[in-house]
N, C-alpha and C. Protein backbone atom coordinates (compact mmCIF):
# COMPACT_ATOMS: atom_id res chain seq x y z
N UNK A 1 95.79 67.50 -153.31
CA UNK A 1 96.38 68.80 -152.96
C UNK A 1 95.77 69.87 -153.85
N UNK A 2 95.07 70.71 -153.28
CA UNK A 2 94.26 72.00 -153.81
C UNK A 2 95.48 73.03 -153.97
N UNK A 3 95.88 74.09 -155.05
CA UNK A 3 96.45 74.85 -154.76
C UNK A 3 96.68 76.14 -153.46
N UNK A 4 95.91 75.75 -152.91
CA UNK A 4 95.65 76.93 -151.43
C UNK A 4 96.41 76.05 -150.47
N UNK A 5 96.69 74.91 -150.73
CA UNK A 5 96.75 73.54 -149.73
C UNK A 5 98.20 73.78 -149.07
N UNK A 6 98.90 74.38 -149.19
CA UNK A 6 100.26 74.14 -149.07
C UNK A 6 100.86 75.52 -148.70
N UNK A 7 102.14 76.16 -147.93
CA UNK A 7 102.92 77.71 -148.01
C UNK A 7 104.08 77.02 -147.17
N UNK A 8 104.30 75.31 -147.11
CA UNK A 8 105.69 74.87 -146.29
C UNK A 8 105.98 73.70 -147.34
N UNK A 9 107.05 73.72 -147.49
CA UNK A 9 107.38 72.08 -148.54
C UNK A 9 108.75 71.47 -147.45
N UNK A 10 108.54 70.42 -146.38
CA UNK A 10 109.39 69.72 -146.29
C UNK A 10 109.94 68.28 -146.40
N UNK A 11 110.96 68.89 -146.09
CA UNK A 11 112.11 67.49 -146.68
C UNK A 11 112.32 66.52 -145.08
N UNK A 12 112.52 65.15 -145.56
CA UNK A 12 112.65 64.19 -144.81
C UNK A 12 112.93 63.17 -145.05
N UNK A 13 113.96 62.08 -143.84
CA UNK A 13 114.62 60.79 -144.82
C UNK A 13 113.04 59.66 -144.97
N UNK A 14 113.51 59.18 -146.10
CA UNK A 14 112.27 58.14 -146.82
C UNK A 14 112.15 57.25 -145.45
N UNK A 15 110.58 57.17 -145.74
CA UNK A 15 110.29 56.20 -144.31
C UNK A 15 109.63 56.82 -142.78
N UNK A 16 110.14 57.96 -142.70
CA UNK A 16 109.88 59.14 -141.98
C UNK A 16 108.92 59.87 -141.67
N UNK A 17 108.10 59.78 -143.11
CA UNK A 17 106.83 60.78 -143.20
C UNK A 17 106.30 61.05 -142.18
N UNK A 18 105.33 60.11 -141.62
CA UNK A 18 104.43 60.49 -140.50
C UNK A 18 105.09 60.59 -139.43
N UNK A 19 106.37 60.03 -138.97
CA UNK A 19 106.68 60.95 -137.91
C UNK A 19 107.04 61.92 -137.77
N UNK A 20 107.51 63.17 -138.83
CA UNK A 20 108.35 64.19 -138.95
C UNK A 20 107.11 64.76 -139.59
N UNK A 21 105.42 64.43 -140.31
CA UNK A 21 104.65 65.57 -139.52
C UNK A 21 104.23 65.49 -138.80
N UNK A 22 104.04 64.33 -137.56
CA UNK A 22 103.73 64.79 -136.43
C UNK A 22 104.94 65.57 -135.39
N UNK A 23 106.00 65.26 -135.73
CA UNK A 23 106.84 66.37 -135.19
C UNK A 23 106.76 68.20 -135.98
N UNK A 24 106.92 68.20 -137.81
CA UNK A 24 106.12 69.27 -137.95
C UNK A 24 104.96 70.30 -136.96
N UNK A 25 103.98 69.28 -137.03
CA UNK A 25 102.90 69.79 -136.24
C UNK A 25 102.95 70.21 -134.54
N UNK A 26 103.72 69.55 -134.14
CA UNK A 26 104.14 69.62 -132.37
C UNK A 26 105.04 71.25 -132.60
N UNK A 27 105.67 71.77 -133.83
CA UNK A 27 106.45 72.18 -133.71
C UNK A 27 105.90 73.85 -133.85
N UNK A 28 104.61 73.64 -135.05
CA UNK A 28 104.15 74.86 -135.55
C UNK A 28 103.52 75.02 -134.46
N UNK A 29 102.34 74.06 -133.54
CA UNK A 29 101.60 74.29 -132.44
C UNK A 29 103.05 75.48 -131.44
N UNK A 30 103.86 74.76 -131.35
CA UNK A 30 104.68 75.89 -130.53
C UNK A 30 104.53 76.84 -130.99
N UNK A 31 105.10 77.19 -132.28
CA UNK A 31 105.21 78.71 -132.89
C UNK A 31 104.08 79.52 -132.74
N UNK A 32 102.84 78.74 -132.43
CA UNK A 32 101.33 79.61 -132.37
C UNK A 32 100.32 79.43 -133.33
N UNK A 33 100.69 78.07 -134.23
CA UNK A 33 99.41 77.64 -135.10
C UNK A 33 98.65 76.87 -134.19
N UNK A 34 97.65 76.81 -134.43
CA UNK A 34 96.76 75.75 -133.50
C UNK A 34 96.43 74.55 -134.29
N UNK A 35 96.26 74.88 -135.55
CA UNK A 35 95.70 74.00 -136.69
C UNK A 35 96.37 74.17 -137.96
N UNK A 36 97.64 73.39 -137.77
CA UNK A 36 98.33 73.30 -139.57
C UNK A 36 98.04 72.05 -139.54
N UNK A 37 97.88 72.26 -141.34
CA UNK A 37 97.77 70.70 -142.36
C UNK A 37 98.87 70.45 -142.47
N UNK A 38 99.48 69.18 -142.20
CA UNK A 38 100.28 68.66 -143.07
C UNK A 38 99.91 67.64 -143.53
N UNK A 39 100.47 67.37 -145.00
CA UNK A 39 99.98 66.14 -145.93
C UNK A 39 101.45 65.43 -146.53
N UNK A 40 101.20 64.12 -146.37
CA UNK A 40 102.18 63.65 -147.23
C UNK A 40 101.57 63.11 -148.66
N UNK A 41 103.09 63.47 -149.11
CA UNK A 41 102.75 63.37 -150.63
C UNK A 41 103.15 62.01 -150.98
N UNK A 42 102.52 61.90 -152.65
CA UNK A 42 103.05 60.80 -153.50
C UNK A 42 104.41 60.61 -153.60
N UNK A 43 105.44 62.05 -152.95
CA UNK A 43 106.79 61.50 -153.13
C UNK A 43 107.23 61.14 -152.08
N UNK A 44 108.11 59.97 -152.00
CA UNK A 44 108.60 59.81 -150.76
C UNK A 44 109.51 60.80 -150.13
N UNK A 45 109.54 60.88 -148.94
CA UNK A 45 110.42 62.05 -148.44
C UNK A 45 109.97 63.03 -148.07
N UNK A 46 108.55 63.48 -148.62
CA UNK A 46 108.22 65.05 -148.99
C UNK A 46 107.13 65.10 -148.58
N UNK A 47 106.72 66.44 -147.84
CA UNK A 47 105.51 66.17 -146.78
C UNK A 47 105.10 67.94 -147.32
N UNK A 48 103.99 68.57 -147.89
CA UNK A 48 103.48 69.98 -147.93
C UNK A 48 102.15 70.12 -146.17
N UNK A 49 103.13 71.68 -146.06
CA UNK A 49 102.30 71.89 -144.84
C UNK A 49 101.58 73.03 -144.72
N UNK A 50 100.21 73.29 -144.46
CA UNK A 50 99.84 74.50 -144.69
C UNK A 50 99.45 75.36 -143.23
N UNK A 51 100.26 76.48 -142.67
CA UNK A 51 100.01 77.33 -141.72
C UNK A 51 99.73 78.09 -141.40
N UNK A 52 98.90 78.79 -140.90
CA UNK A 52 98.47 80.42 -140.83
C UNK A 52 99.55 81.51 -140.68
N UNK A 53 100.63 80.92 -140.18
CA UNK A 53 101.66 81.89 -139.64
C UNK A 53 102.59 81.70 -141.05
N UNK A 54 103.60 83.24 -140.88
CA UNK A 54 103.95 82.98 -141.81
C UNK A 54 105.14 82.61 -142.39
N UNK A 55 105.16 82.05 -143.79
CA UNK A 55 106.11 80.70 -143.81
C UNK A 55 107.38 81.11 -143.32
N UNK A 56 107.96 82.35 -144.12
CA UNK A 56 109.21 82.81 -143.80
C UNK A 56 109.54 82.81 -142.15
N UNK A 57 108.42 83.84 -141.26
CA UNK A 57 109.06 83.37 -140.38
C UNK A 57 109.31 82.17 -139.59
N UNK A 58 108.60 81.54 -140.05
CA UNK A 58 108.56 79.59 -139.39
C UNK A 58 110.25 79.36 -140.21
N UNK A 59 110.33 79.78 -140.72
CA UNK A 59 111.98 79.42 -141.14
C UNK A 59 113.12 79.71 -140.69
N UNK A 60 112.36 81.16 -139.83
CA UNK A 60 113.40 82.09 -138.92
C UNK A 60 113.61 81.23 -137.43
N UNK A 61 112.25 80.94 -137.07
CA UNK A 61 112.32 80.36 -135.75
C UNK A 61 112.68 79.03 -136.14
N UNK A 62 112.81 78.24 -137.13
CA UNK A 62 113.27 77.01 -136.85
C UNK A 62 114.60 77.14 -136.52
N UNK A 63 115.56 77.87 -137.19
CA UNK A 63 116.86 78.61 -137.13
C UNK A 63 117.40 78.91 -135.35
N UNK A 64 116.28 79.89 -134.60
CA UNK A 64 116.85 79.70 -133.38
C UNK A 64 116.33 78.51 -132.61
N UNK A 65 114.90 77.87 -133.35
CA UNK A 65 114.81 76.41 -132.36
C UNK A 65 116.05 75.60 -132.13
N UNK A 66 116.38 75.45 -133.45
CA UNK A 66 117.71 74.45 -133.33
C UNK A 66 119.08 74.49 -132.73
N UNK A 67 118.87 75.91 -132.58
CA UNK A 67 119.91 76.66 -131.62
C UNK A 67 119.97 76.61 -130.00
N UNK A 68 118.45 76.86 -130.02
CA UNK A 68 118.14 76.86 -128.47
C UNK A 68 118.03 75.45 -128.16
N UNK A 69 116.86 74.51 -128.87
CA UNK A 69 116.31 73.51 -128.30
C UNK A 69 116.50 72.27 -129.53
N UNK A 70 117.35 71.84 -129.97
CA UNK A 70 117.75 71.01 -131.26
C UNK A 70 117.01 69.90 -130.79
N UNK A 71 116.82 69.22 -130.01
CA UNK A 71 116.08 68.11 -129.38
C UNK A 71 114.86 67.86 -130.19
N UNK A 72 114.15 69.18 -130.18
CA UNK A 72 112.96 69.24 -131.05
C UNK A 72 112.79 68.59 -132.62
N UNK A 73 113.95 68.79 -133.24
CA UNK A 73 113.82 68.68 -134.10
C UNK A 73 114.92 67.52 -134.74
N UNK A 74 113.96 66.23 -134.83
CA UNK A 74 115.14 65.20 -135.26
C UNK A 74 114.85 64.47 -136.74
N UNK A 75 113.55 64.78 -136.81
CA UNK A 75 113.29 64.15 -138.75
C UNK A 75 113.56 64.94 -139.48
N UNK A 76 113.14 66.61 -139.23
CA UNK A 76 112.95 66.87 -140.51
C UNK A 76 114.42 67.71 -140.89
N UNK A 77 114.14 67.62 -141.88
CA UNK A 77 115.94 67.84 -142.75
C UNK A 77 115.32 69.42 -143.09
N UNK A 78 114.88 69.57 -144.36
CA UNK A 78 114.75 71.09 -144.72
C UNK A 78 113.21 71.66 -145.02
N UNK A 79 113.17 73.08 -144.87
CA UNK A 79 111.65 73.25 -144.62
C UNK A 79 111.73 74.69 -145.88
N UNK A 80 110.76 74.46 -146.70
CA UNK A 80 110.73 76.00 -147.22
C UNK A 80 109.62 76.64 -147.87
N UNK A 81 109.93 77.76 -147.58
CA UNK A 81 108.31 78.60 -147.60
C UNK A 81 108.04 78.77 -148.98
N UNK A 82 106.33 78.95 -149.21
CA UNK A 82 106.16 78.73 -150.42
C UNK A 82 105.30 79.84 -150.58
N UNK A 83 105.26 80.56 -151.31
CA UNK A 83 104.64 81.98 -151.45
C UNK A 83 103.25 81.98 -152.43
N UNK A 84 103.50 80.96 -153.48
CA UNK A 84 102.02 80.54 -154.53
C UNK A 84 102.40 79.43 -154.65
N UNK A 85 101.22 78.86 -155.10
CA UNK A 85 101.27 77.70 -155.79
C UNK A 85 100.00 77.43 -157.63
N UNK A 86 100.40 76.71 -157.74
CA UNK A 86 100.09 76.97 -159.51
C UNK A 86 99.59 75.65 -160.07
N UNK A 87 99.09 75.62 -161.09
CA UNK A 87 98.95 74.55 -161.94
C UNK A 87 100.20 74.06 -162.31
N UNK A 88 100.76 72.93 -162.49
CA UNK A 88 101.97 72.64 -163.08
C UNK A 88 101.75 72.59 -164.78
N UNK A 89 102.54 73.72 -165.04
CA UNK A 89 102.17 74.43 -166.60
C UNK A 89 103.20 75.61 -166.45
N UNK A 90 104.10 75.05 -167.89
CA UNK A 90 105.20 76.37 -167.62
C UNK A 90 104.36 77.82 -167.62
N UNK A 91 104.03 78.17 -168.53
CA UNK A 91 102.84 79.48 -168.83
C UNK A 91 102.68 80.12 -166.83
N UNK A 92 101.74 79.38 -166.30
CA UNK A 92 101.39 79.70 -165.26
C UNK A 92 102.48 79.88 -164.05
N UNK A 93 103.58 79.08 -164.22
CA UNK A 93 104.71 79.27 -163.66
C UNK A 93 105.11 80.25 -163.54
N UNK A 94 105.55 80.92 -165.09
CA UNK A 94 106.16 81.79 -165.51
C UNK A 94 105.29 83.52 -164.91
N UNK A 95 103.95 82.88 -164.94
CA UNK A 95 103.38 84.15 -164.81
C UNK A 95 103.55 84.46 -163.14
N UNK A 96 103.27 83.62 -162.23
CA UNK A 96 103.45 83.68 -160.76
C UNK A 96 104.71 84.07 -160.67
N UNK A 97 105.85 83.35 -161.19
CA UNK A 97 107.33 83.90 -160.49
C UNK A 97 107.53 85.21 -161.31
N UNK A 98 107.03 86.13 -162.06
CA UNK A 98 107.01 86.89 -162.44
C UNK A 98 106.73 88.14 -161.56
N UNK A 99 105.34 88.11 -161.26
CA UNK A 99 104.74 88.36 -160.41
C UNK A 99 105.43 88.56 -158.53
N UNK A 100 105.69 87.38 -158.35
CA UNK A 100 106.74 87.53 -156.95
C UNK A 100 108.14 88.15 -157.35
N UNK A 101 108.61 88.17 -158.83
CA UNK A 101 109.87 88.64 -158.56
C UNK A 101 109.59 90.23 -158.52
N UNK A 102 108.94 91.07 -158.32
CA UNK A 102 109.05 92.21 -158.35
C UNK A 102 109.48 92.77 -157.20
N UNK A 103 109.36 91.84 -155.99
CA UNK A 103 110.64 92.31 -154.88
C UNK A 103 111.80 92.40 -155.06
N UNK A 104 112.17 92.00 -155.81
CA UNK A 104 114.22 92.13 -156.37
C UNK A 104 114.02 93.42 -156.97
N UNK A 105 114.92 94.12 -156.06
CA UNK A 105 115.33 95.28 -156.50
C UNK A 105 116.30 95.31 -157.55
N UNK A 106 115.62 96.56 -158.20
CA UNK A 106 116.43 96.50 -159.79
C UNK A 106 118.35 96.67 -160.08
N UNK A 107 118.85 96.45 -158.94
CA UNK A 107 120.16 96.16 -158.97
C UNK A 107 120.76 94.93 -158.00
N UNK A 108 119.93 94.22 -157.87
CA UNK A 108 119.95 93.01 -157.28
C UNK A 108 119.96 92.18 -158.36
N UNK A 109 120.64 90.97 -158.10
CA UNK A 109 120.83 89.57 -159.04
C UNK A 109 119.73 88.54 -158.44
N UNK A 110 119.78 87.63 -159.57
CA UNK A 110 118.93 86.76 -159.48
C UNK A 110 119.19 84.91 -159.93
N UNK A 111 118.69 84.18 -159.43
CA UNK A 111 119.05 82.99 -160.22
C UNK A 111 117.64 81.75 -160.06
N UNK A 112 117.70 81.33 -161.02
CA UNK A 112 116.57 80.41 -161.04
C UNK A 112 116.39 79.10 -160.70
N UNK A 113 115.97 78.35 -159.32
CA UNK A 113 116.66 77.44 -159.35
C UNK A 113 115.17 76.50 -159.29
N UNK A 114 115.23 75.18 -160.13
CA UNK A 114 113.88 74.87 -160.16
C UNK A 114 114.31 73.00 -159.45
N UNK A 115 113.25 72.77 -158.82
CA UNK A 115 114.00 71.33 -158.34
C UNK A 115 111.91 70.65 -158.25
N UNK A 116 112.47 69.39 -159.51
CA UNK A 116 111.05 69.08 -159.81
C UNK A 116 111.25 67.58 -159.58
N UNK A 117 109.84 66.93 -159.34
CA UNK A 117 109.46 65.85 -159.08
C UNK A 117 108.13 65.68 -159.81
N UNK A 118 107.96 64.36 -159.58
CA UNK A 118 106.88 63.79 -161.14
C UNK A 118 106.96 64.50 -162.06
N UNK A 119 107.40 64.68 -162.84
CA UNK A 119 106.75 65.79 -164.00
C UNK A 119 107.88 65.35 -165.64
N UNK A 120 107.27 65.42 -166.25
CA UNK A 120 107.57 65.69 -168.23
C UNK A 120 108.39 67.06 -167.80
N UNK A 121 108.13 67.69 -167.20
CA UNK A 121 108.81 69.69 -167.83
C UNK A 121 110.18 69.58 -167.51
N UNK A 122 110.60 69.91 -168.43
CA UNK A 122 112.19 70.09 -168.56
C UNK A 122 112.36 71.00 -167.61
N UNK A 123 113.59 71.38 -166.78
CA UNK A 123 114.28 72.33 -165.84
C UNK A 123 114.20 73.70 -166.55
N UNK A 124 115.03 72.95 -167.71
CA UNK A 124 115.35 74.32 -168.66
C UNK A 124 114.29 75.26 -169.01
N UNK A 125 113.48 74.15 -169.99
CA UNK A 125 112.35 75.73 -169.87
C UNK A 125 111.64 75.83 -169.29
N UNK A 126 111.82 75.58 -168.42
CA UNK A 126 110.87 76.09 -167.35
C UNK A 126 111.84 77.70 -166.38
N UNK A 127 113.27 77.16 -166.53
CA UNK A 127 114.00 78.71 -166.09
C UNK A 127 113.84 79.36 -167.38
N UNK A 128 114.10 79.14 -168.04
CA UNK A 128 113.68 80.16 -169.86
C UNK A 128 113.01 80.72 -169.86
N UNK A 129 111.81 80.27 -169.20
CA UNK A 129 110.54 80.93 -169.34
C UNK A 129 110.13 81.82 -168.35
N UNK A 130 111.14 81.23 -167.30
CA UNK A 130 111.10 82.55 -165.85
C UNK A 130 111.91 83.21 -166.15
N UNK A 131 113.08 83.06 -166.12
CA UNK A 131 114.47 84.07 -166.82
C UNK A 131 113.74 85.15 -167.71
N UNK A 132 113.14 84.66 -168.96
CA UNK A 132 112.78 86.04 -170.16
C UNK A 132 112.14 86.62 -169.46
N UNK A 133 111.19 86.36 -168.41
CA UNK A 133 110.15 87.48 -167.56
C UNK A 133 111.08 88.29 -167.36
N UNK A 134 112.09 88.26 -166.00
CA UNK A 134 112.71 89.11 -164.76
C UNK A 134 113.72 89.76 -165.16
N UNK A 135 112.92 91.07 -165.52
CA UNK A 135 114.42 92.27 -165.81
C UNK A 135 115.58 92.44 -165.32
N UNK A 136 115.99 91.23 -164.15
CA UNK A 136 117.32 91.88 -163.61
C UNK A 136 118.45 90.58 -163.92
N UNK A 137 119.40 91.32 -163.22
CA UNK A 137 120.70 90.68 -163.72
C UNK A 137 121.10 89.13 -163.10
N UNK A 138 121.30 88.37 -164.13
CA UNK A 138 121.64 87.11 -163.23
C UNK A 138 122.93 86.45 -162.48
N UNK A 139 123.02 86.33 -161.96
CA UNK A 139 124.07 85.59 -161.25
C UNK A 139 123.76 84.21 -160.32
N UNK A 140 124.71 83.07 -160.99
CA UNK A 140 124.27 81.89 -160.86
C UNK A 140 125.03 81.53 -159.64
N UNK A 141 125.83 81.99 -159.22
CA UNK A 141 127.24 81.64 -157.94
C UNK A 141 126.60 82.22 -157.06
N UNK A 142 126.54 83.60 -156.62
CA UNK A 142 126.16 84.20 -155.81
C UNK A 142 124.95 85.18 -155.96
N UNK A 143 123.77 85.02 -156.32
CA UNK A 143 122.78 85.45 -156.56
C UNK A 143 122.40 86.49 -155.21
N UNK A 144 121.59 87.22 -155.46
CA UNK A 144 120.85 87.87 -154.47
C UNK A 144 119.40 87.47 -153.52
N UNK A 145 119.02 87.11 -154.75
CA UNK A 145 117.47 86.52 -154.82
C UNK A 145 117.87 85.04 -155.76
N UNK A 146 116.56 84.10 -154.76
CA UNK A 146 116.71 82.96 -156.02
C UNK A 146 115.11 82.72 -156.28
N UNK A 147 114.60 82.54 -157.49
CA UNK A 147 113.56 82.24 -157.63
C UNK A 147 113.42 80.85 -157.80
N UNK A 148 112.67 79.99 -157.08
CA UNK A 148 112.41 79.14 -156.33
C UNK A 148 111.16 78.50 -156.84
N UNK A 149 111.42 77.28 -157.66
CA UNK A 149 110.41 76.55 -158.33
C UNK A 149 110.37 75.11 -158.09
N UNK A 150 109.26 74.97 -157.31
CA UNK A 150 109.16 73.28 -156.47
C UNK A 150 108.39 72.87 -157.40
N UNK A 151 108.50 72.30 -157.94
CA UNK A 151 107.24 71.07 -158.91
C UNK A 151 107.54 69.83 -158.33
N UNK A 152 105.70 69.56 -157.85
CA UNK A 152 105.52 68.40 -157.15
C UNK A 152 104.09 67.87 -157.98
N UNK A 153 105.10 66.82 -159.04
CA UNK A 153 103.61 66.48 -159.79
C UNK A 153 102.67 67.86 -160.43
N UNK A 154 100.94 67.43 -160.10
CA UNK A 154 100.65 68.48 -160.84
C UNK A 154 100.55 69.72 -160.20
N UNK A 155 101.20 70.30 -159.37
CA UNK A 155 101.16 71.00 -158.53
C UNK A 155 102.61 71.89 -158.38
N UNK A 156 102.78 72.90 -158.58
CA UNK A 156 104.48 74.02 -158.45
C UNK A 156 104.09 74.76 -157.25
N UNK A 157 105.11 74.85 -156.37
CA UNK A 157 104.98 76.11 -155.66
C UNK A 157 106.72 76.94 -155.61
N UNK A 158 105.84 78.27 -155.61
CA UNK A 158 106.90 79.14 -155.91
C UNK A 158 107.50 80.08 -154.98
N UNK A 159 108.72 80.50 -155.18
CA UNK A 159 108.76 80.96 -153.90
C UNK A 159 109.77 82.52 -154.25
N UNK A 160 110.30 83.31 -154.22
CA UNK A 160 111.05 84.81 -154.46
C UNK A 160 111.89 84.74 -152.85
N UNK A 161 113.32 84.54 -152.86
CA UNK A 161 113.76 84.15 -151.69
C UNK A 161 114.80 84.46 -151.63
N UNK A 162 115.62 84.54 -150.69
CA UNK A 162 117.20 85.15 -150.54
C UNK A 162 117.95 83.63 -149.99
N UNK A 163 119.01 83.59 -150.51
CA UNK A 163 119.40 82.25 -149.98
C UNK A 163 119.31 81.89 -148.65
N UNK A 164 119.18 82.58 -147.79
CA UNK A 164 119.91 82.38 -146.31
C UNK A 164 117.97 82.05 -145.73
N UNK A 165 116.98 81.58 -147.00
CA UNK A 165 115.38 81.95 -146.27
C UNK A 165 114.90 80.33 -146.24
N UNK A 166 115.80 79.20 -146.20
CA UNK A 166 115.43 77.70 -146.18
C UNK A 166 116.13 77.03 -145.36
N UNK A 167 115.22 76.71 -144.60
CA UNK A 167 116.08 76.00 -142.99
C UNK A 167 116.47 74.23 -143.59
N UNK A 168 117.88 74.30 -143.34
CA UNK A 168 118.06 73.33 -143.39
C UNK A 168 119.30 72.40 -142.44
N UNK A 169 118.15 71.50 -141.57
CA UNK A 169 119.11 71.11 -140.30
C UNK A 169 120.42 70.89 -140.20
N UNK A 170 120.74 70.72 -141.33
CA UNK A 170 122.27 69.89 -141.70
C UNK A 170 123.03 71.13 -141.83
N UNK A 171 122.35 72.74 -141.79
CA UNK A 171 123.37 73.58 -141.50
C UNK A 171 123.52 74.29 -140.75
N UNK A 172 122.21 74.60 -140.04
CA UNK A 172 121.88 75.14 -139.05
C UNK A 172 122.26 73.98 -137.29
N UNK A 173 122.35 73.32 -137.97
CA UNK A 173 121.90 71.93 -136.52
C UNK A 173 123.72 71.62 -135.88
């Protein structure tokens, strides 16, 4: 996985992989990709997909797919857009979600939520180190914005997101 490789991280039950990206892929072809990657990863469960279109709204339309046409969609559990991706290295972390958080408006809250796989890096500082960046106010209950830190092995992708921006079938479905 190249850092360019990836702007979808989804979730799926273990065992699943290849059928839920070839359902992935049946799914973006609808939306109007002709040619997304998807790759499964070293973790089980977890499949990165890379699309021309863009991620957020592939999150919007999965939202009314499942509404309109739920049929479509029977592996995959949750899908979410990924805005960079990084070396896995707090430093570089810190500097990307920095960087994306400048969409939170300066009376907007924020919360850091980091959810990692393979990796030595502690949770903690790794929000420590995003937290001291982002001038605004935090709130851990009801945030505004969540900054959004996938570590997958050597590889993070990051994301600056409002809660309601990660499709996930089990709430939408």
């Amino acid at each position: 996985m190249s850092p360019d490789k990836f702007n979808l991280i989804v979730t799926t039950a273990r065992g699943m992989e290849s059928i839920s990206a070839s359902e992935l892929i049946d799914i973006l072809n609808r939306m109007g990709d002709p040619s997304p990657k998807v790759e499964q990863t070293r973790i089980s469960g977890l499949l990165t997909a890379k699309t021309s279109l863009n991620p957020f709204e592939v999150v919007e339309k999965l939202k009314e797919m499942i509404e309109k046409e739920p049929w479509l969609i029977r592996n995959i559990q949750r899908v979410i857009p990924i805005e960079e991706v990084v070396e896995t290295n707090t430093e570089k972390i810190a500097d990307a979600a920095f960087r994306l958080a400048q969409i939170i408006p300066e009376d907007h809250t924020f919360r850091v939520t980091v959810e990692k796989r393979h990796t030595q890096l502690s949770s903690r500082e790794i929000i420590e180190a995003v937290a001291a960046r982002i001038n605004r106010k935090v709130n851990l209950e009801k945030p505004d914005w969540i900054v959004l830190i996938e570590v997958l092995g050597g590889l993070t992708g990051i994301s600056v997101i409002k809660p309601n921006q990660i499709f996930s079938a089990s709430k939408h479905g």
